[in-house]
N, C-alpha and C. Protein backbone atom coordinates (compact mmCIF):
# COMPACT_ATOMS: atom_id res chain seq x y z
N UNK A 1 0.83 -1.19 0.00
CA UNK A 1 0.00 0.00 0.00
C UNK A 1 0.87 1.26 0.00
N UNK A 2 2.24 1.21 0.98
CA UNK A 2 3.10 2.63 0.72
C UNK A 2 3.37 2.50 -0.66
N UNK A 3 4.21 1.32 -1.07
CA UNK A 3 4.26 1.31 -2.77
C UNK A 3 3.76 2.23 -3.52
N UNK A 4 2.23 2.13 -3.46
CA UNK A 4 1.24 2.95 -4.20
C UNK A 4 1.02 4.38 -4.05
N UNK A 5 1.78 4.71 -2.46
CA UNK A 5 1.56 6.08 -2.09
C UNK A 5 2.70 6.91 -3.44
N UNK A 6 4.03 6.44 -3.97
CA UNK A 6 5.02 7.02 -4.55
C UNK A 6 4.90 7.47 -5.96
N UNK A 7 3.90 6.91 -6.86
CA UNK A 7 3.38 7.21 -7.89
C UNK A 7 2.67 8.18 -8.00
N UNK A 8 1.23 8.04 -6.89
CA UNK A 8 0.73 9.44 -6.49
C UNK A 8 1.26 10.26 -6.23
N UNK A 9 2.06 10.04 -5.36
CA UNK A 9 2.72 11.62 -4.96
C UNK A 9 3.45 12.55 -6.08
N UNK A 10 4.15 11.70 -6.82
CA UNK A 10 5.11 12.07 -7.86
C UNK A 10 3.75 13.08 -9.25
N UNK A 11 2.81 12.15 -9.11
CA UNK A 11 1.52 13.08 -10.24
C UNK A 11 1.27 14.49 -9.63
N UNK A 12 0.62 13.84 -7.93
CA UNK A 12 0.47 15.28 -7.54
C UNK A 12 1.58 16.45 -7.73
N UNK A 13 2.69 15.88 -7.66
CA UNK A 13 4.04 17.30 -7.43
C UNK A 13 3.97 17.58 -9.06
N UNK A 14 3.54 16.67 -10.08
CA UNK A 14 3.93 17.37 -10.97
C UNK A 14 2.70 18.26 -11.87
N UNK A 15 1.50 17.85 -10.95
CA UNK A 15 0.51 18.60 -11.55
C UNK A 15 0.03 20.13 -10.57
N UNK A 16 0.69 20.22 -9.33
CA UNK A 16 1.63 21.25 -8.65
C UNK A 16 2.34 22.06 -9.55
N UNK A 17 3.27 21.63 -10.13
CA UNK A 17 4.37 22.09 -10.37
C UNK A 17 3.70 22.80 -11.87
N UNK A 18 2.78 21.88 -12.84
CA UNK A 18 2.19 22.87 -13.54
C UNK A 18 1.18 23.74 -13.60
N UNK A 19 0.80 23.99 -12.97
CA UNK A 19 -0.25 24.81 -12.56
C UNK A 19 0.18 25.91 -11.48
N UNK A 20 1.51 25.77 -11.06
CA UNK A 20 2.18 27.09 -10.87
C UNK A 20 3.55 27.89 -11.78
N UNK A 21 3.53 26.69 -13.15
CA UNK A 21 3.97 27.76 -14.35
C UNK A 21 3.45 27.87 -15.55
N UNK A 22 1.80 27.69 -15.19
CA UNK A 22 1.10 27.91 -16.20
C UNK A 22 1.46 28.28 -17.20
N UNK A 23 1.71 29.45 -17.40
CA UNK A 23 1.87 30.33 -18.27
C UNK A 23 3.43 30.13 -19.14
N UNK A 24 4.34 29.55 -19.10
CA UNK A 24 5.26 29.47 -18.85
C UNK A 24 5.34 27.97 -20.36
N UNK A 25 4.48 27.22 -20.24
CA UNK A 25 4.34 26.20 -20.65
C UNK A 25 3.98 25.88 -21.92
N UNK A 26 4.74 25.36 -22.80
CA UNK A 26 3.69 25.58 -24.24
C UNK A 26 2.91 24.05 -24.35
N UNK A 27 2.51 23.79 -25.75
CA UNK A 27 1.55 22.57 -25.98
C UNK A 27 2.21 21.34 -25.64
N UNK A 28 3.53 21.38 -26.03
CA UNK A 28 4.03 20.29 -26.45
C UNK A 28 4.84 19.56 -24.97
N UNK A 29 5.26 20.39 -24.01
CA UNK A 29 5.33 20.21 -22.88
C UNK A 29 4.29 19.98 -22.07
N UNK A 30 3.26 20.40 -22.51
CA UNK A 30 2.19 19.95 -21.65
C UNK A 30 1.59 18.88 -21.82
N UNK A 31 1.52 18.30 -22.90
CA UNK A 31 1.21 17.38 -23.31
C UNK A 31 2.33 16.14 -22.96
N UNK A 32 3.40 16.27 -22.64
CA UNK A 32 4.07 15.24 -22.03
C UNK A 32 4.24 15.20 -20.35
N UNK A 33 3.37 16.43 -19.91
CA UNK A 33 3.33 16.60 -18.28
C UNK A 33 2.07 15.84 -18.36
N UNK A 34 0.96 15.67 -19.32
CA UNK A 34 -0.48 14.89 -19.38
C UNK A 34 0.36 13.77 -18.84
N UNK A 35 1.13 13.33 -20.07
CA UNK A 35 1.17 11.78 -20.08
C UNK A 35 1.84 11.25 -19.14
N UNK A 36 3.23 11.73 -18.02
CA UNK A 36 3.31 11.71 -17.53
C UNK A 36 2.65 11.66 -16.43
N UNK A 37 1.78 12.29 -16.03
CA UNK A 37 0.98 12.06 -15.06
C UNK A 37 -0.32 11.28 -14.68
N UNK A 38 -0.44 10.85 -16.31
CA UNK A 38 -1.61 9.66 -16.70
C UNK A 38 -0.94 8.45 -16.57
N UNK A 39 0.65 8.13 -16.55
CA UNK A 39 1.34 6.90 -16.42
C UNK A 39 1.33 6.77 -15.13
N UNK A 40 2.24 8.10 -14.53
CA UNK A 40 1.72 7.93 -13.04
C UNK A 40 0.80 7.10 -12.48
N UNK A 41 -0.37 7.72 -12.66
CA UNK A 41 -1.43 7.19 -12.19
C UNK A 41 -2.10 5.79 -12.13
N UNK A 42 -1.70 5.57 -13.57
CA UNK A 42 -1.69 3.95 -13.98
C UNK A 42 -0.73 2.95 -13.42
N UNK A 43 0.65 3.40 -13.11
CA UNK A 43 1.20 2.47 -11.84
C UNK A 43 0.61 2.39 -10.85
N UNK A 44 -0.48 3.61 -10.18
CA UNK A 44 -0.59 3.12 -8.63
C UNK A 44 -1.84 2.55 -9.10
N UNK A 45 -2.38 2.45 -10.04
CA UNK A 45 -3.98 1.73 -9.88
C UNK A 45 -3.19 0.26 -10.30
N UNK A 46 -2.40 -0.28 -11.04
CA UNK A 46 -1.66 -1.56 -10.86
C UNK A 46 -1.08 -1.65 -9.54
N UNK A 47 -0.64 -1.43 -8.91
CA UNK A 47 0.12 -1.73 -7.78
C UNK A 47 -1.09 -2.00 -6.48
N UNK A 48 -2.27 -1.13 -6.56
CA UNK A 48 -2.96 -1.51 -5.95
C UNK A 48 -3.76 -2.80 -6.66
N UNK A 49 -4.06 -3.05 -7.46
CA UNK A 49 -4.49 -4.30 -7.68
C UNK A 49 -3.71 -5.42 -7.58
N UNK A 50 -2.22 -5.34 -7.67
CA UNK A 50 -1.26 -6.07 -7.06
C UNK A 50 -1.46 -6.44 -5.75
N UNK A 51 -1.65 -5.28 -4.78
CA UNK A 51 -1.60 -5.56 -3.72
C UNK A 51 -3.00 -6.26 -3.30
N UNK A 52 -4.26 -6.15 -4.03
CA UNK A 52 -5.56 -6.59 -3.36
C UNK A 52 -5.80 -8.09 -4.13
N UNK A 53 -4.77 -8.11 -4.97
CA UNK A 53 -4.87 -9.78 -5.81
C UNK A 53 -3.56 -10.65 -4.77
N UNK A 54 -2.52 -10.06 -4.29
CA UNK A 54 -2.01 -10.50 -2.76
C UNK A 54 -2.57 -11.13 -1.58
N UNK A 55 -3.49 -10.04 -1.41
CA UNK A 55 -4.28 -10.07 -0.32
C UNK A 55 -5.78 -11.41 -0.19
N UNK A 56 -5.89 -11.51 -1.43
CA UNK A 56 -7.19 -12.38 -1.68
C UNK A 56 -6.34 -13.44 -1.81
N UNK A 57 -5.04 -13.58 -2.73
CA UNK A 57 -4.53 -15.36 -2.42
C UNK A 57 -3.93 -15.74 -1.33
N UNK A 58 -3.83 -14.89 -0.52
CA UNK A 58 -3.11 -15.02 0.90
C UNK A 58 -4.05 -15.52 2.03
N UNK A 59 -5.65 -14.73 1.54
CA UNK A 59 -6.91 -15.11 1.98
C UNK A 59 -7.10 -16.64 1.49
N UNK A 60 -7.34 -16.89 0.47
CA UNK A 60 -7.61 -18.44 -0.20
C UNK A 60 -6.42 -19.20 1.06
N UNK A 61 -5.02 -19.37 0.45
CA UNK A 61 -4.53 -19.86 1.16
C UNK A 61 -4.20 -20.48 2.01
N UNK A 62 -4.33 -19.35 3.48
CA UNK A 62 -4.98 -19.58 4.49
C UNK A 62 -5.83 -19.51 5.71
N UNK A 63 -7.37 -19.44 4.47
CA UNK A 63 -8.97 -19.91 5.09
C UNK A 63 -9.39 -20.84 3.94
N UNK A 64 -9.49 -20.83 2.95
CA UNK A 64 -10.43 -21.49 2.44
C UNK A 64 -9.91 -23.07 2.22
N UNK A 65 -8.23 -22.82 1.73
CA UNK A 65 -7.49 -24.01 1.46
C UNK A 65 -7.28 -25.20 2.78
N UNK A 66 -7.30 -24.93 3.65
CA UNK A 66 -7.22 -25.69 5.17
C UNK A 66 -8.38 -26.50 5.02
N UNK A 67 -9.76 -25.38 5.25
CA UNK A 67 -11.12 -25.87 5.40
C UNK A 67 -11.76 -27.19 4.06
N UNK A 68 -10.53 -27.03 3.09
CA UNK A 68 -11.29 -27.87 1.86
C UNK A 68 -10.59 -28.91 2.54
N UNK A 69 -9.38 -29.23 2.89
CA UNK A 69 -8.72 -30.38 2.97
C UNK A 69 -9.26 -30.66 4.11
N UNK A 70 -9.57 -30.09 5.40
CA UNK A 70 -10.64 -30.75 6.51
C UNK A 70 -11.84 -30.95 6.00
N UNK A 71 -12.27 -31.04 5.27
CA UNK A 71 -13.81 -31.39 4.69
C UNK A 71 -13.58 -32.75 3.81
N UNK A 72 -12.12 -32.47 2.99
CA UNK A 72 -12.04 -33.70 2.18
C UNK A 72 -11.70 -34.74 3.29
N UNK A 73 -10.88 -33.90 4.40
CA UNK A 73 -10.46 -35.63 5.55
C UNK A 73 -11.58 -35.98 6.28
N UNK A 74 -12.30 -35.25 6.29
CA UNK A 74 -13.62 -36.11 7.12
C UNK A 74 -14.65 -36.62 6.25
N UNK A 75 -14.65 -36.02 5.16
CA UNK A 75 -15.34 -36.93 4.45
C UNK A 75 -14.66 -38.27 3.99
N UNK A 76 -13.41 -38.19 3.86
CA UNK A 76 -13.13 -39.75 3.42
C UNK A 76 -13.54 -40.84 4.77
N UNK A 77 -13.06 -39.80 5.76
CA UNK A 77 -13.02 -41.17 7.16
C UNK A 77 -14.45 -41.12 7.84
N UNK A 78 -15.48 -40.47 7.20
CA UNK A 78 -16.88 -40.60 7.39
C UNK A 78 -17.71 -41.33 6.57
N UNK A 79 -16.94 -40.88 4.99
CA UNK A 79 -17.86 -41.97 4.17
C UNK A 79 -18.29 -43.76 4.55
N UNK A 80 -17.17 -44.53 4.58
CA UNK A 80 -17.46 -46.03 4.99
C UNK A 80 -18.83 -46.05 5.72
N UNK A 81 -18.57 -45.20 6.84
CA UNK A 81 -20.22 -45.18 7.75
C UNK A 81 -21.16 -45.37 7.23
N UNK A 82 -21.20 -44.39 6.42
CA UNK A 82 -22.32 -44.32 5.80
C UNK A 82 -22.55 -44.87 4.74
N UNK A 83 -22.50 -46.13 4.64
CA UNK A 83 -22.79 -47.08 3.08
C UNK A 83 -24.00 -47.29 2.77
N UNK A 84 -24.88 -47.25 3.93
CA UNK A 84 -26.21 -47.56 3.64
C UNK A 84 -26.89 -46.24 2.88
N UNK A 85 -26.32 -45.01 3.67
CA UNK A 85 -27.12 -43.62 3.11
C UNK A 85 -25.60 -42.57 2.71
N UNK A 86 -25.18 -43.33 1.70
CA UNK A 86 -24.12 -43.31 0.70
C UNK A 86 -24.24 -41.63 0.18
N UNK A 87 -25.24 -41.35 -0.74
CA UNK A 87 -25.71 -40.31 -1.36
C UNK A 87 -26.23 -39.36 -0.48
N UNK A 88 -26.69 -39.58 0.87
CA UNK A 88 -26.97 -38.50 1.83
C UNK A 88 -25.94 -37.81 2.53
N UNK A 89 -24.78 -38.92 2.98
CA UNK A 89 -23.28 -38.51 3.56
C UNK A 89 -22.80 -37.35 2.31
N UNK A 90 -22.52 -38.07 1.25
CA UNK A 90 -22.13 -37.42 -0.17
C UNK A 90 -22.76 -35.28 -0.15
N UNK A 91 -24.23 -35.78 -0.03
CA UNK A 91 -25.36 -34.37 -0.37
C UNK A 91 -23.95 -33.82 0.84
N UNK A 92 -24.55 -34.02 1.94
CA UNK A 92 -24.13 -33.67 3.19
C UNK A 92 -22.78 -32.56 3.31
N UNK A 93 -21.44 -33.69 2.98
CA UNK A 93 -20.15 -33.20 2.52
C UNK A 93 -20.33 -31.72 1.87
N UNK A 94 -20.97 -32.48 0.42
CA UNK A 94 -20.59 -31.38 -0.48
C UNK A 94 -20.85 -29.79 0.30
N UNK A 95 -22.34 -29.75 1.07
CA UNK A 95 -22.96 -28.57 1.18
C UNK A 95 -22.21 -28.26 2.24
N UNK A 96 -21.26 -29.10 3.22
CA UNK A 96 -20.73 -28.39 4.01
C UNK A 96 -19.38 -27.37 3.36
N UNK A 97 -18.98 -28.02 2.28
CA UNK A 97 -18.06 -27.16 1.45
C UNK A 97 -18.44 -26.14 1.03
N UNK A 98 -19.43 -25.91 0.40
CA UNK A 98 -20.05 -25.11 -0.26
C UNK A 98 -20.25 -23.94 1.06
N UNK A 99 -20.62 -24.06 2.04
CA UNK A 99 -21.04 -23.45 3.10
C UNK A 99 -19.70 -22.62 3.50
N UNK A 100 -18.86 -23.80 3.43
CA UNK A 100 -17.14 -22.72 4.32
C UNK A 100 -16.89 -22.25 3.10
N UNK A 101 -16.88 -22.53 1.17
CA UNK A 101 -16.65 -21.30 0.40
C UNK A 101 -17.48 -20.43 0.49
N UNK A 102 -18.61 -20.18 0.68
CA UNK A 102 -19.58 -18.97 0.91
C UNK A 102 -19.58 -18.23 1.98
């Protein structure tokens, strides 16, 4: 997240910096203070999606990845039990998965 603060800052100083030599400035410079400051900007909106696509596999990881493999170990060492109501153990499992991804 600081990452992302250094891109911004660098747009803001330079859209600061033109707008106190307005006048000073012709087309063709300004037009590379645009783009400059439109690249800017486009690093920190990557960097933050860097950081929130981080944050969500770090989430998967570890919550969701634990809870599948405790669902798959009790369902294997629960299934046998249930041979008679085979397809109800089965329903059962699945929806408890479904329940810890939701």
């Amino acid at each position: 997240m600081n990452l992302a603060l250094v891109p911004l800052v660098l747009a803001l100083a330079i859209v600061v910096f033109r707008y106190s030599v307005k006048d000073k400035i012709d087309g063709t410079l300004n037009f590379y203070i645009g783009a400059t400051v439109g690249t800017l900007l486009s690093f920190t909106v990557v960097i933050l999606a860097i950081t929130a696509a981080m944050a969500i596999t770090t989430f998967i990881l570890k919550v969701v990845v634990p809870f599948l493999f405790l669902y798959v170990f009790v369902f294997l060492f629960t299934f046998p039990f249930f041979k008679k109501n085979a397809k109800r153990a089965l329903i059962a499992n699945i929806m408890a998965v479904l329940t810890t991804l939701i």
